[in-house]
N, C-alpha and C. Protein backbone atom coordinates (compact mmCIF):
# COMPACT_ATOMS: atom_id res chain seq x y z
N UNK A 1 1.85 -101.28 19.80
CA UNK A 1 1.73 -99.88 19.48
C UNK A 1 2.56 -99.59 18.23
N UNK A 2 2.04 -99.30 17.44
CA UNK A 2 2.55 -98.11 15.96
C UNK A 2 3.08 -97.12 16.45
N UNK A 3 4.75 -97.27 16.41
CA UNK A 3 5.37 -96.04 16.58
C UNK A 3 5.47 -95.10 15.47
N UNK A 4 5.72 -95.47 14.47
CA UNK A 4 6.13 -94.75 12.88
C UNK A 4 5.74 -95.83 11.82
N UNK A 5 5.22 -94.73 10.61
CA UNK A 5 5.15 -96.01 9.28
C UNK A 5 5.88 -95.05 8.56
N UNK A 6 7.12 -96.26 7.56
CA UNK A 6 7.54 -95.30 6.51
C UNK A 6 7.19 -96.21 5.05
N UNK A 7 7.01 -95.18 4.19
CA UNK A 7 6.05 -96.33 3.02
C UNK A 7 5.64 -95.01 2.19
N UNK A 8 5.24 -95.67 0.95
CA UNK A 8 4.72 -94.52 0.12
C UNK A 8 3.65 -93.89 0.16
N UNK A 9 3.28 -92.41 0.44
CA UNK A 9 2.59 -91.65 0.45
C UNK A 9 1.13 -92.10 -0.64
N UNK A 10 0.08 -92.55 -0.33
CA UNK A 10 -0.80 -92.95 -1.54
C UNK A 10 -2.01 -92.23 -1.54
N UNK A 11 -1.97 -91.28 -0.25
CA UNK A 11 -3.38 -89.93 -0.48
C UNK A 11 -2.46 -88.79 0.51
N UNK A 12 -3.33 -87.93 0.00
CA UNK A 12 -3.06 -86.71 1.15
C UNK A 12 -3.95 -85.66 0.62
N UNK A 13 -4.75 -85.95 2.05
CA UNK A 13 -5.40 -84.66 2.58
C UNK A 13 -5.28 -83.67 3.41
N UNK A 14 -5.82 -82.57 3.72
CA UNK A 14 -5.47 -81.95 4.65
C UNK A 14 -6.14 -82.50 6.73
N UNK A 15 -6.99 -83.65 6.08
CA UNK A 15 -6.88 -83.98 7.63
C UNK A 15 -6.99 -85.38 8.09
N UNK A 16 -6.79 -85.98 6.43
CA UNK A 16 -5.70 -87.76 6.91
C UNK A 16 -4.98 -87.64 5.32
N UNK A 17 -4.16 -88.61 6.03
CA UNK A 17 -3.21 -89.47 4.92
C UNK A 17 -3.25 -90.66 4.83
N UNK A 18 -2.77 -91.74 3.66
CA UNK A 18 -3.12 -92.51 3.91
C UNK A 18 -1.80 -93.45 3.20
N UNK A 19 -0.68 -94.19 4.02
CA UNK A 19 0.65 -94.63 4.04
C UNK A 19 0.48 -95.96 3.58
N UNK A 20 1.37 -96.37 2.12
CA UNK A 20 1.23 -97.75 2.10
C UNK A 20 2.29 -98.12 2.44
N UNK A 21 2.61 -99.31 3.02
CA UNK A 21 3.25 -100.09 3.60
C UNK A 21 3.33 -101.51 3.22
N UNK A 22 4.17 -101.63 2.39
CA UNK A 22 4.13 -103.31 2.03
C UNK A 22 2.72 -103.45 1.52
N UNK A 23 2.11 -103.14 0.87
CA UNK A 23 0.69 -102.91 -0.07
C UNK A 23 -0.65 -103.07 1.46
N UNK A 24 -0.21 -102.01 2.43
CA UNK A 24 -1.32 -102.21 3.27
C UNK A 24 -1.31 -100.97 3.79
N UNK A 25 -2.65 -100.37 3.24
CA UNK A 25 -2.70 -98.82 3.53
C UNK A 25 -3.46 -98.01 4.78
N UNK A 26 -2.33 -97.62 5.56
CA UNK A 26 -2.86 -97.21 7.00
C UNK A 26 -3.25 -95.55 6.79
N UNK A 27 -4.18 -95.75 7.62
CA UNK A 27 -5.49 -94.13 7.25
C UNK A 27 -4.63 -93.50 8.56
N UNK A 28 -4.23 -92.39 8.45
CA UNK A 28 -3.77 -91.82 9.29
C UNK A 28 -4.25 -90.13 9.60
N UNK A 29 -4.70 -89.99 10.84
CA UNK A 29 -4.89 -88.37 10.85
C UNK A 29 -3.98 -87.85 10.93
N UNK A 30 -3.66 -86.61 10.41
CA UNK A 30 -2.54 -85.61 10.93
C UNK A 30 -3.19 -83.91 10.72
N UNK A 31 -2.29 -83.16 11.59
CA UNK A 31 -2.65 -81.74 11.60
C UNK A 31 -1.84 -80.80 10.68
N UNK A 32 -2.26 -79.77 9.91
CA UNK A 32 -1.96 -79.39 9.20
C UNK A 32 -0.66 -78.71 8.95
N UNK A 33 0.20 -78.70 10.35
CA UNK A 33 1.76 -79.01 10.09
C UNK A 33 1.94 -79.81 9.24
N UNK A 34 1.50 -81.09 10.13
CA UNK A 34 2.59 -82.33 9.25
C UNK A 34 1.84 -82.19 7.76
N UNK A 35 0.40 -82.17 7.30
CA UNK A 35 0.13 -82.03 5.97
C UNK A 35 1.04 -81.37 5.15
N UNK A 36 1.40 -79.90 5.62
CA UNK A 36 2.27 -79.03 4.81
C UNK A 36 3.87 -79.75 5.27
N UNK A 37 4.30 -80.49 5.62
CA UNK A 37 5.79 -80.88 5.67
C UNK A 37 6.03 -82.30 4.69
N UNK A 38 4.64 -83.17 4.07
CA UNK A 38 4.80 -84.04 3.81
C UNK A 38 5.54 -83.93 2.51
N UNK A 39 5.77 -85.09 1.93
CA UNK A 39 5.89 -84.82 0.49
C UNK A 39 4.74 -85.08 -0.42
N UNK A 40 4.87 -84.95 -1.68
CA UNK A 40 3.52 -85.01 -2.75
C UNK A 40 3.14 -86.70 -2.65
N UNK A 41 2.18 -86.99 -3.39
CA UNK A 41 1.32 -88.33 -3.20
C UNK A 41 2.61 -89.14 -4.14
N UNK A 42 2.78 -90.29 -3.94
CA UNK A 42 3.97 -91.36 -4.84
C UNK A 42 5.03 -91.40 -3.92
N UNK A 43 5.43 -90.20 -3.38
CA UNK A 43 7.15 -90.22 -3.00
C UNK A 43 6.96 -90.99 -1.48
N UNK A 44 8.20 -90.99 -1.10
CA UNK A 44 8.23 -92.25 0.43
C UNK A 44 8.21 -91.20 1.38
N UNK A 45 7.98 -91.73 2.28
CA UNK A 45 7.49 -90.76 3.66
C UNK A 45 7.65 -91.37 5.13
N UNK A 46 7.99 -90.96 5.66
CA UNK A 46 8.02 -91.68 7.23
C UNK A 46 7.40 -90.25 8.13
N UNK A 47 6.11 -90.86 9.00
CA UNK A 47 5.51 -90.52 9.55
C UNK A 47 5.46 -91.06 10.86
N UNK A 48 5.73 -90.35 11.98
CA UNK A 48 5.79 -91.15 13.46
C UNK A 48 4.42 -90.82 13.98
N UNK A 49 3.98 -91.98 14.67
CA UNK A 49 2.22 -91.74 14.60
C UNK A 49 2.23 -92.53 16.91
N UNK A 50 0.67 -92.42 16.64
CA UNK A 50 0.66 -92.64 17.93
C UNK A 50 -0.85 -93.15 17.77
N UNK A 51 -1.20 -94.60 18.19
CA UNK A 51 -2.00 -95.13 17.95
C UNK A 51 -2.99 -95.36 19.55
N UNK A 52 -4.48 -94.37 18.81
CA UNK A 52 -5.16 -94.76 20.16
C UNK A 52 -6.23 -95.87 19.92
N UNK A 53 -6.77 -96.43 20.77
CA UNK A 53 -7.37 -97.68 20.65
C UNK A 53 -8.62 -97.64 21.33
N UNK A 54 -9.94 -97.42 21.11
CA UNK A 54 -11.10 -97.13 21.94
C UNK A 54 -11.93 -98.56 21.40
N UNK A 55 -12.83 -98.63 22.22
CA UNK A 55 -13.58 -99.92 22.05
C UNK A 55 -14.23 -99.93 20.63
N UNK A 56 -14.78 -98.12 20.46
CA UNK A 56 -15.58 -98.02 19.00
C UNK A 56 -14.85 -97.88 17.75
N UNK A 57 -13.02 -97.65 17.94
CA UNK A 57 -12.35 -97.70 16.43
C UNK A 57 -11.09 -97.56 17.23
N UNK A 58 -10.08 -97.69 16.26
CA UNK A 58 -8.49 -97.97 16.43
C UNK A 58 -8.00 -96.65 15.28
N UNK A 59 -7.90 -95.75 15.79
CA UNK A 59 -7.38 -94.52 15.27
C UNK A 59 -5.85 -94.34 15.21
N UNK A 60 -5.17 -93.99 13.62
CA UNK A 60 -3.64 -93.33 14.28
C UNK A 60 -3.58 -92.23 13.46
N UNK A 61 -2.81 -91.27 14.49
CA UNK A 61 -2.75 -90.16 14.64
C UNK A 61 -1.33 -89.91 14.34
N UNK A 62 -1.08 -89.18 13.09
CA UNK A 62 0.46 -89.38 12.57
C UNK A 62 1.49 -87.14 12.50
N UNK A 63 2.27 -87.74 12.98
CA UNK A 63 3.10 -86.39 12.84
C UNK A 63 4.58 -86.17 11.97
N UNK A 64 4.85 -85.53 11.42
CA UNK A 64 6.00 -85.42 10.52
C UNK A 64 7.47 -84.84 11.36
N UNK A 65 7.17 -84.68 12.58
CA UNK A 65 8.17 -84.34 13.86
C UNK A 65 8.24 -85.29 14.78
N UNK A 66 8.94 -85.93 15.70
CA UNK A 66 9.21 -86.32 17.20
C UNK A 66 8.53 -85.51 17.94
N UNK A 67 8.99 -83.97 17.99
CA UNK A 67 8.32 -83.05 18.94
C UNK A 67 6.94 -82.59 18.73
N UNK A 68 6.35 -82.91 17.59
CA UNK A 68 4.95 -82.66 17.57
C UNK A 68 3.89 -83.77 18.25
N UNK A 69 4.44 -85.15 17.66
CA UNK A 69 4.20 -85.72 18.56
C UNK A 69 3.87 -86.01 20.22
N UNK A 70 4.98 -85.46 20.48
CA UNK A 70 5.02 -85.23 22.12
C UNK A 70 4.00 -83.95 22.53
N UNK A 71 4.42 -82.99 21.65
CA UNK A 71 3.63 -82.14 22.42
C UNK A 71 1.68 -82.42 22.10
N UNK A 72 1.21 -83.39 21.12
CA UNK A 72 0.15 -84.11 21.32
C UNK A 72 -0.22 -84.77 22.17
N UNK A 73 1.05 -85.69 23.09
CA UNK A 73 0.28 -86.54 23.95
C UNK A 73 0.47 -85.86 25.22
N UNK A 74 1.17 -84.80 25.40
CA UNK A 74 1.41 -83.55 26.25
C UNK A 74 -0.09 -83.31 26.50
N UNK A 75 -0.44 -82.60 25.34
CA UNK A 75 -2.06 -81.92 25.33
C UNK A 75 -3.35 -82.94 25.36
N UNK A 76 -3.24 -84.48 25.15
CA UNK A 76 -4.15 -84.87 25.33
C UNK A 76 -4.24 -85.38 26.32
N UNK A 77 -3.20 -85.51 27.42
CA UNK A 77 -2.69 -86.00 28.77
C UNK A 77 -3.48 -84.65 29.79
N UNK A 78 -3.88 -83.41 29.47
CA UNK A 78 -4.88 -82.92 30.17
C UNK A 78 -6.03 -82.58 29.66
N UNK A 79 -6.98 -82.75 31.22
CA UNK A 79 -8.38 -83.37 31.36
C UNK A 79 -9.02 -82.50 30.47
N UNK A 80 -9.99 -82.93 29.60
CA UNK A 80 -10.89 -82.32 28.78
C UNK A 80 -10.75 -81.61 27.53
N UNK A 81 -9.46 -82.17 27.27
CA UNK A 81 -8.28 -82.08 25.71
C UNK A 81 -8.25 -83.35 24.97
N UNK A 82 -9.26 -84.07 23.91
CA UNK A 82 -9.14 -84.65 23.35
C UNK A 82 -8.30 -85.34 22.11
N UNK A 83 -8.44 -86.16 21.72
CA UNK A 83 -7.53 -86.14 20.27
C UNK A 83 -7.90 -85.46 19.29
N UNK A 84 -9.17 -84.79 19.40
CA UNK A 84 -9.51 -83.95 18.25
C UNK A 84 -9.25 -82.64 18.41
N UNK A 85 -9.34 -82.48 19.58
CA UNK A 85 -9.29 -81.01 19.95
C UNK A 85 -7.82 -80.56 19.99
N UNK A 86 -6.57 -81.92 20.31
CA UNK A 86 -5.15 -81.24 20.32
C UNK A 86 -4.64 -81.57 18.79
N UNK A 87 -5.37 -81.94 17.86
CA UNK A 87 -5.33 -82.03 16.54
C UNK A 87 -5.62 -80.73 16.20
N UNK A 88 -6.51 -80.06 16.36
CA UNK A 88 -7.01 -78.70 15.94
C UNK A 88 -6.07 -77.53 16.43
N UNK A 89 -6.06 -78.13 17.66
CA UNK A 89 -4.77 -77.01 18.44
C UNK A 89 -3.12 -77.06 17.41
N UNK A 90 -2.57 -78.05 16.98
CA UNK A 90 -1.70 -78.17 16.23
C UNK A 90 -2.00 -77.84 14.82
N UNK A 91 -3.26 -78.06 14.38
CA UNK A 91 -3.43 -77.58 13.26
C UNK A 91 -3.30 -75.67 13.07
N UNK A 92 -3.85 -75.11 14.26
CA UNK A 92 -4.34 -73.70 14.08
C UNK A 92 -3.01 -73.11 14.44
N UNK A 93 -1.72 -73.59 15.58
CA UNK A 93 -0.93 -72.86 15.78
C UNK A 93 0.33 -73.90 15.81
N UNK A 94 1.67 -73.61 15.84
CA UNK A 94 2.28 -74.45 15.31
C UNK A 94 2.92 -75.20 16.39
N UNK A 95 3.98 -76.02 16.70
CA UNK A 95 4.46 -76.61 18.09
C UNK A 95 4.79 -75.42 18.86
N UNK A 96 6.27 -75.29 17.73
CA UNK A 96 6.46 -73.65 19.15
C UNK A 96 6.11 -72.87 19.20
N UNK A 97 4.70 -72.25 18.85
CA UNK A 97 3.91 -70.98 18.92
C UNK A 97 3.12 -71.77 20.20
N UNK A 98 2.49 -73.06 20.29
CA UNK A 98 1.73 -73.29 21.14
C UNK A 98 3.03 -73.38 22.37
N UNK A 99 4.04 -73.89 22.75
CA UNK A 99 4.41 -73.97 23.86
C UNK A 99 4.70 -72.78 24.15
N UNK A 100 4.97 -71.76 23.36
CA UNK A 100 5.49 -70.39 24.14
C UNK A 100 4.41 -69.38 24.66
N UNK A 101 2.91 -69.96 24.21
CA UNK A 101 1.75 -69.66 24.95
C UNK A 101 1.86 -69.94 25.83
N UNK A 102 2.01 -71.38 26.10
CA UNK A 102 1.97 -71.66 27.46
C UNK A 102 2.70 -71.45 28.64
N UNK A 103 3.94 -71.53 28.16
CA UNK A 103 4.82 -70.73 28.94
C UNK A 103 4.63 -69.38 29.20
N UNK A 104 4.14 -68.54 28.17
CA UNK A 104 4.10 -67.17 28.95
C UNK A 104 2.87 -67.22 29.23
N UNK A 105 2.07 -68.00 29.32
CA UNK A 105 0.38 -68.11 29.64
C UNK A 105 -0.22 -67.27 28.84
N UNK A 106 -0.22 -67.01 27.90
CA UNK A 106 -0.94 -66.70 26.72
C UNK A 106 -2.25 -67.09 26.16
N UNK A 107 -3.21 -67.01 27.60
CA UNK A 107 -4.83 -67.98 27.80
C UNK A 107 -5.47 -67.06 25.88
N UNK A 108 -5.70 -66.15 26.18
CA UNK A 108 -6.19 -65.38 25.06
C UNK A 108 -5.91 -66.12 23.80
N UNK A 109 -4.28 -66.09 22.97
CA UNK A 109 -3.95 -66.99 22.18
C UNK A 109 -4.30 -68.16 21.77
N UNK A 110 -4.35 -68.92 23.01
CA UNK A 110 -4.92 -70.17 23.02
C UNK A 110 -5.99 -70.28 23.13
N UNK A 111 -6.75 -69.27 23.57
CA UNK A 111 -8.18 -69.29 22.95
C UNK A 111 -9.11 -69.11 21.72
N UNK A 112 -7.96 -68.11 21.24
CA UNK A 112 -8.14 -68.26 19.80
C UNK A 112 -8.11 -69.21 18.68
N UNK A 113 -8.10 -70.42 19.60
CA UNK A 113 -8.17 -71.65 18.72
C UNK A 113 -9.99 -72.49 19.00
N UNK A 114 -10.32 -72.84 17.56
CA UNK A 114 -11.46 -73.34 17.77
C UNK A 114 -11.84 -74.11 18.77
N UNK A 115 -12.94 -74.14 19.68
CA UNK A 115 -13.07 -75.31 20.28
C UNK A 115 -12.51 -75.29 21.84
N UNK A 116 -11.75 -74.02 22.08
CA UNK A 116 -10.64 -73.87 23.25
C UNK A 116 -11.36 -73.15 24.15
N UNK A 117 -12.00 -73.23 25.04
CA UNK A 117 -12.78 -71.82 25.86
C UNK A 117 -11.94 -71.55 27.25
N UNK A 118 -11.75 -70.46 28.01
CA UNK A 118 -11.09 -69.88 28.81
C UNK A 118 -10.55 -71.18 29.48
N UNK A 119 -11.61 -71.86 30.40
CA UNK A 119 -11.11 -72.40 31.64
C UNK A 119 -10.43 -74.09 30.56
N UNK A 120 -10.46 -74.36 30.00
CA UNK A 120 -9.44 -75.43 28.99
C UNK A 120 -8.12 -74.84 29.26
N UNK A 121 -7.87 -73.35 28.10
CA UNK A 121 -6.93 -72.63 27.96
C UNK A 121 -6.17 -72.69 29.57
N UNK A 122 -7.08 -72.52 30.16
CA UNK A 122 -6.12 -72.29 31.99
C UNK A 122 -5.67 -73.90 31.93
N UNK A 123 -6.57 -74.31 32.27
CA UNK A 123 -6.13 -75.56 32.52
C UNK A 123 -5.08 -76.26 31.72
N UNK A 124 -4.69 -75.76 30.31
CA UNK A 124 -3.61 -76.26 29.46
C UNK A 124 -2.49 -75.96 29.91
N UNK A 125 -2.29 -74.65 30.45
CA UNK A 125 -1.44 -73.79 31.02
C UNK A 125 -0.80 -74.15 32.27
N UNK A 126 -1.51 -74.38 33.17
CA UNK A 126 -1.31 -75.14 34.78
C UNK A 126 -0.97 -76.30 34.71
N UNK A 127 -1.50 -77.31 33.88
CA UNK A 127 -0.65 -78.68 33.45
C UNK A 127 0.13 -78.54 33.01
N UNK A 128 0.86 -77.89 31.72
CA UNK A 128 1.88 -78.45 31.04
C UNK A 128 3.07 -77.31 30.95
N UNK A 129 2.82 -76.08 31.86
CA UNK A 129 3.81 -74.92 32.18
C UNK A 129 4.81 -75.48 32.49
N UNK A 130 5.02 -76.16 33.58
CA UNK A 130 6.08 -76.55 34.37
C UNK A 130 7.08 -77.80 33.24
N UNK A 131 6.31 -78.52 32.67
CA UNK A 131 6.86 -79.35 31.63
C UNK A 131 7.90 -79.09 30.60
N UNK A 132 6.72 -78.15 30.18
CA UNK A 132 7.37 -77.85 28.67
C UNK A 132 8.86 -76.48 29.51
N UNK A 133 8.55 -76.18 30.08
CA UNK A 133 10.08 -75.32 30.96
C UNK A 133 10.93 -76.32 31.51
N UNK A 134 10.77 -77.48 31.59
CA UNK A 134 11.45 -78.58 32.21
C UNK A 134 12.62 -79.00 31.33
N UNK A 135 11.80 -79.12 29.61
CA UNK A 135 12.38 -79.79 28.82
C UNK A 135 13.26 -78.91 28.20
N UNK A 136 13.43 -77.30 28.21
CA UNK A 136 14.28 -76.69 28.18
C UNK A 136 14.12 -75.94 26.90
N UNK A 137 13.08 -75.96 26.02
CA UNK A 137 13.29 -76.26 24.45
C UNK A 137 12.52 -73.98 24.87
N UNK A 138 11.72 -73.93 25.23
CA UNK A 138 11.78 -72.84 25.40
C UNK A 138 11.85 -71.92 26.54
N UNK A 139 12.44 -70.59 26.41
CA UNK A 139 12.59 -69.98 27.65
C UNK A 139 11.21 -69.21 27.77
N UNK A 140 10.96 -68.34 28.93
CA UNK A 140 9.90 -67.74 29.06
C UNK A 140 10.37 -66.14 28.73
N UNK A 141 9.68 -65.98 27.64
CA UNK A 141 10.17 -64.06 26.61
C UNK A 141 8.36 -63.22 26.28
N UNK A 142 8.37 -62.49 26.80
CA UNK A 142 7.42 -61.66 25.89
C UNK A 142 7.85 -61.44 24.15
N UNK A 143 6.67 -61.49 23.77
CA UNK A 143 6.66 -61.68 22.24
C UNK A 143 5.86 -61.12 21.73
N UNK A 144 6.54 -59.61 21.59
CA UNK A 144 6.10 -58.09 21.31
C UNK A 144 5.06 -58.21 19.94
N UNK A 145 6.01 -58.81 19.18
CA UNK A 145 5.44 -58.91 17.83
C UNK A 145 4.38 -59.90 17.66
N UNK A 146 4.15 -60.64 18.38
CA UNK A 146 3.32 -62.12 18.37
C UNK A 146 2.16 -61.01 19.22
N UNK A 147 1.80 -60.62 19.77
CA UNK A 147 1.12 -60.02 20.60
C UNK A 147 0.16 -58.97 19.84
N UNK A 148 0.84 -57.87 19.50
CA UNK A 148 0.48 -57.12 18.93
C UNK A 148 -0.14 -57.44 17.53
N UNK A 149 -0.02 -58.68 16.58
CA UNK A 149 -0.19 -58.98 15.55
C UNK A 149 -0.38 -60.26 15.69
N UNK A 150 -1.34 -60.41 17.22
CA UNK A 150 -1.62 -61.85 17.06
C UNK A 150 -3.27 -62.34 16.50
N UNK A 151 -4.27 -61.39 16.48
CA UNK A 151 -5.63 -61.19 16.02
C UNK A 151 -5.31 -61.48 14.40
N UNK A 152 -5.02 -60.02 14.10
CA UNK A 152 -4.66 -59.79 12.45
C UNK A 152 -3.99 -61.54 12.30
N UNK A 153 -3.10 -61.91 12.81
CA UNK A 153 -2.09 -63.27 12.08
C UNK A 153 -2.86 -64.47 11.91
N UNK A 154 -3.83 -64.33 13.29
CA UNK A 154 -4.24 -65.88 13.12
C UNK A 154 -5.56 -65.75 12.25
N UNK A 155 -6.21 -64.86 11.76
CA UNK A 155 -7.33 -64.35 10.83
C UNK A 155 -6.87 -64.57 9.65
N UNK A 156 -5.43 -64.05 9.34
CA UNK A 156 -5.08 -64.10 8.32
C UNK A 156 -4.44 -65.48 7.54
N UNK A 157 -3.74 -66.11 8.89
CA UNK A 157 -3.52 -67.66 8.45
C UNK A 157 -4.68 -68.57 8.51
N UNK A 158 -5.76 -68.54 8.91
CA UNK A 158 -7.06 -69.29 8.33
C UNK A 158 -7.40 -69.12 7.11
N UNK A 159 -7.48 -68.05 7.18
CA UNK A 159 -7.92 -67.66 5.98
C UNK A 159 -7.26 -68.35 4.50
N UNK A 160 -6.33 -68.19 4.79
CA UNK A 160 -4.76 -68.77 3.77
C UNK A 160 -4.93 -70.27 3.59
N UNK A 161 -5.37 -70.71 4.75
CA UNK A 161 -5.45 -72.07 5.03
C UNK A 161 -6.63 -72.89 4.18
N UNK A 162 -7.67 -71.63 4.32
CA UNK A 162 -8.88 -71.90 3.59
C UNK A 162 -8.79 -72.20 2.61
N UNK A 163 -8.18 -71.72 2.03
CA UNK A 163 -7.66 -71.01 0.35
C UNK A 163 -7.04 -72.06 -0.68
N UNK A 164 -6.79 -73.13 0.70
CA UNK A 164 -5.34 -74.38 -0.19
C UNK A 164 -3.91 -74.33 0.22
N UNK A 165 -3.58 -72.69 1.04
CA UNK A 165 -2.08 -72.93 0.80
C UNK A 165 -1.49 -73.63 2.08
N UNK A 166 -0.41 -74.33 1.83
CA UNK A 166 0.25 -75.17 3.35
C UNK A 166 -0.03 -74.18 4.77
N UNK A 167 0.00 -74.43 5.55
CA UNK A 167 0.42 -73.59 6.80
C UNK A 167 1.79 -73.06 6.73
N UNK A 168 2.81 -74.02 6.85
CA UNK A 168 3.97 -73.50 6.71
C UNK A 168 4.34 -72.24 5.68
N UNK A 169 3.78 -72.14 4.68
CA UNK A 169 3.94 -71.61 3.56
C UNK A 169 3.06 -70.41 4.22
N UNK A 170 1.82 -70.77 4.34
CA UNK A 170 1.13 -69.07 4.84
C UNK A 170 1.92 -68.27 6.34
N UNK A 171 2.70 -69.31 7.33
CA UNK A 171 3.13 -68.66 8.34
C UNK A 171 3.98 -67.71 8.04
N UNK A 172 5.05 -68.47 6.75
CA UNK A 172 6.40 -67.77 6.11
C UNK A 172 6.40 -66.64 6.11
N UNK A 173 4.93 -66.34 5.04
CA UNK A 173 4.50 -65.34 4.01
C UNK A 173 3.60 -64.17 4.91
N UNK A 174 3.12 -64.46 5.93
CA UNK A 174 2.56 -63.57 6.48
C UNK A 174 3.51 -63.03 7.72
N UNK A 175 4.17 -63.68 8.64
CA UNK A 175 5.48 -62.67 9.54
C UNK A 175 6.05 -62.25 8.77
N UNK A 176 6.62 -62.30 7.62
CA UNK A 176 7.72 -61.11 6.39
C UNK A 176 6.97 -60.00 6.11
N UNK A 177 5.30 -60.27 5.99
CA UNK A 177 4.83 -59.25 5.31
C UNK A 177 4.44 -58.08 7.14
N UNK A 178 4.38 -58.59 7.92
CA UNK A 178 3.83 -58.10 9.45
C UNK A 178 5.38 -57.37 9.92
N UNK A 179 6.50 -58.02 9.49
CA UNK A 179 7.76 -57.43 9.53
C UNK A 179 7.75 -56.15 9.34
N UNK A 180 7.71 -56.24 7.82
CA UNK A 180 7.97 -55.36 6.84
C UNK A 180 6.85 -53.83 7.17
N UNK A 181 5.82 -54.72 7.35
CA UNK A 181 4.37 -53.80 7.16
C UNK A 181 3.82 -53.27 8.37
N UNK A 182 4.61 -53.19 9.29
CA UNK A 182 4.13 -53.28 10.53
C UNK A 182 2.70 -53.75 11.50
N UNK A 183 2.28 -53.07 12.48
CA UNK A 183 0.98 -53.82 13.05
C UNK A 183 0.00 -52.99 12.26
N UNK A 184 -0.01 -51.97 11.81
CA UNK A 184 -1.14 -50.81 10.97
C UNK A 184 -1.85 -51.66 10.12
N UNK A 185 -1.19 -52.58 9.55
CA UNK A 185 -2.09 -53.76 8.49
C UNK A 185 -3.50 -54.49 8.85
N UNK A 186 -4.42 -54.91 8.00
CA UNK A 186 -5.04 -55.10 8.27
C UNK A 186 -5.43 -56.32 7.71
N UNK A 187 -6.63 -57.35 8.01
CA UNK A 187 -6.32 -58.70 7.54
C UNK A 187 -6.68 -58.86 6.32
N UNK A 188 -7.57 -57.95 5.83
CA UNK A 188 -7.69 -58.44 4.37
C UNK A 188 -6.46 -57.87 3.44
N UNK A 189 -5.59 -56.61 3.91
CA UNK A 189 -4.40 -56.26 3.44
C UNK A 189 -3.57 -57.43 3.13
N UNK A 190 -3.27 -57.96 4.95
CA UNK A 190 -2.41 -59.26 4.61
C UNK A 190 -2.87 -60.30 3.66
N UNK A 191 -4.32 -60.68 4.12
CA UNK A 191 -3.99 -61.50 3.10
C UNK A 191 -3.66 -61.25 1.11
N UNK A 192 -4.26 -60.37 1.10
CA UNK A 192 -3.86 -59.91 -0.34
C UNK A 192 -2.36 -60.25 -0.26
N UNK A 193 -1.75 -59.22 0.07
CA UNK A 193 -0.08 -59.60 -0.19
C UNK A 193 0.40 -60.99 -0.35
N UNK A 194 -0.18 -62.20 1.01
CA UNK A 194 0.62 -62.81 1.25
C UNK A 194 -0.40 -63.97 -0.41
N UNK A 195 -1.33 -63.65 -0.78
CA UNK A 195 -1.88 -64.42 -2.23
C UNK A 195 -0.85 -63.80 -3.47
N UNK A 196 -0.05 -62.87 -3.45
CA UNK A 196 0.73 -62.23 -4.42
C UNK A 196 2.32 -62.98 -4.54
């Protein structure tokens, strides 16, 4: 098993990379966290990956965190959550936006991710509630602001996403402006601002 490759960055896309290593270049998927955390194409990089192995291809699946990682094989460890589908889930919302769904059961949220339909969303929730509260990393809080400006946010960070800019960079730019601007905003508002 491929725990991590560190080696020079020699592509990057937004949904593989591709790590050389001693002049041998491993194709790696990652979700658009780790895309936006990497560095530019040339510079060195260490990526901790998790290699699955099916009869029809040998896939690795690379993250720019420990904890993103985990919380991947978290999500593909329940039934009818694939590697593509907890790729997409990490791509659309970030580690700790997704565990504090789950913890406060936030089915809606998590439905708002492509590909996610109600009874998944439950089922993500009933598996990995008790876990991710186990490991301590979050408590269970209502999240007034996440709630109220959770339609408008995640409309508005696709959108952003669409566009070219990192995730990280559109998450930044759009809670400062939802701060500031309260919930009255609207998504094509945000996104204007957060393109300025």
């Amino acid at each position: 098993m491929i725990a991590y490759l560190h080696g020079k960055l020699a592509h990057k896309d937004p949904a593989y990379v591709i790590i050389d290593v001693g002049g041998v270049g491993y194709e790696v998927k990652v979700s658009l966290q780790t895309f936006g955390a990497l560095p530019n194409v040339g510079d060195s990089c260490k990526i901790y990956t998790y290699q699955q192995i099916r009869e029809d291809a040998h896939t690795l699946y690379g993250f720019a965190e420990p904890t993103e990682k985990t919380l991947f094989l978290d999500l593909v460890s329940v039934s009818g959550v694939g590697s593509a589908t907890a790729l997409i889930m990490l791509s659309s919302l970030s580690a700790p936006e997704i565990k504090q769904a789950i913890v406060n059961e936030d089915v809606k949220l998590i439905q708002t991710i492509k590909g996610i339909g109600g009874k998944t969303a439950q089922r993500v929730i009933i598996d990995l509630k008790d876990k991710i509260k186990k490991e301590g990393l979050i408590a269970p809080q209502p999240n007034v602001f996440m709630a109220a400006n959770s339609q408008v946010r995640s409309e508005a960070l696709a959108a952003l996403v669409m566009l070219g800019i990192p995730k990280p960079t559109a998450e930044k730019s759009v809670d400062t402006i939802l701060k500031r601007e309260g919930d009255q905003i609207t998504v094509e508002q945000l996104i204007k601002l957060a393109l300025r």
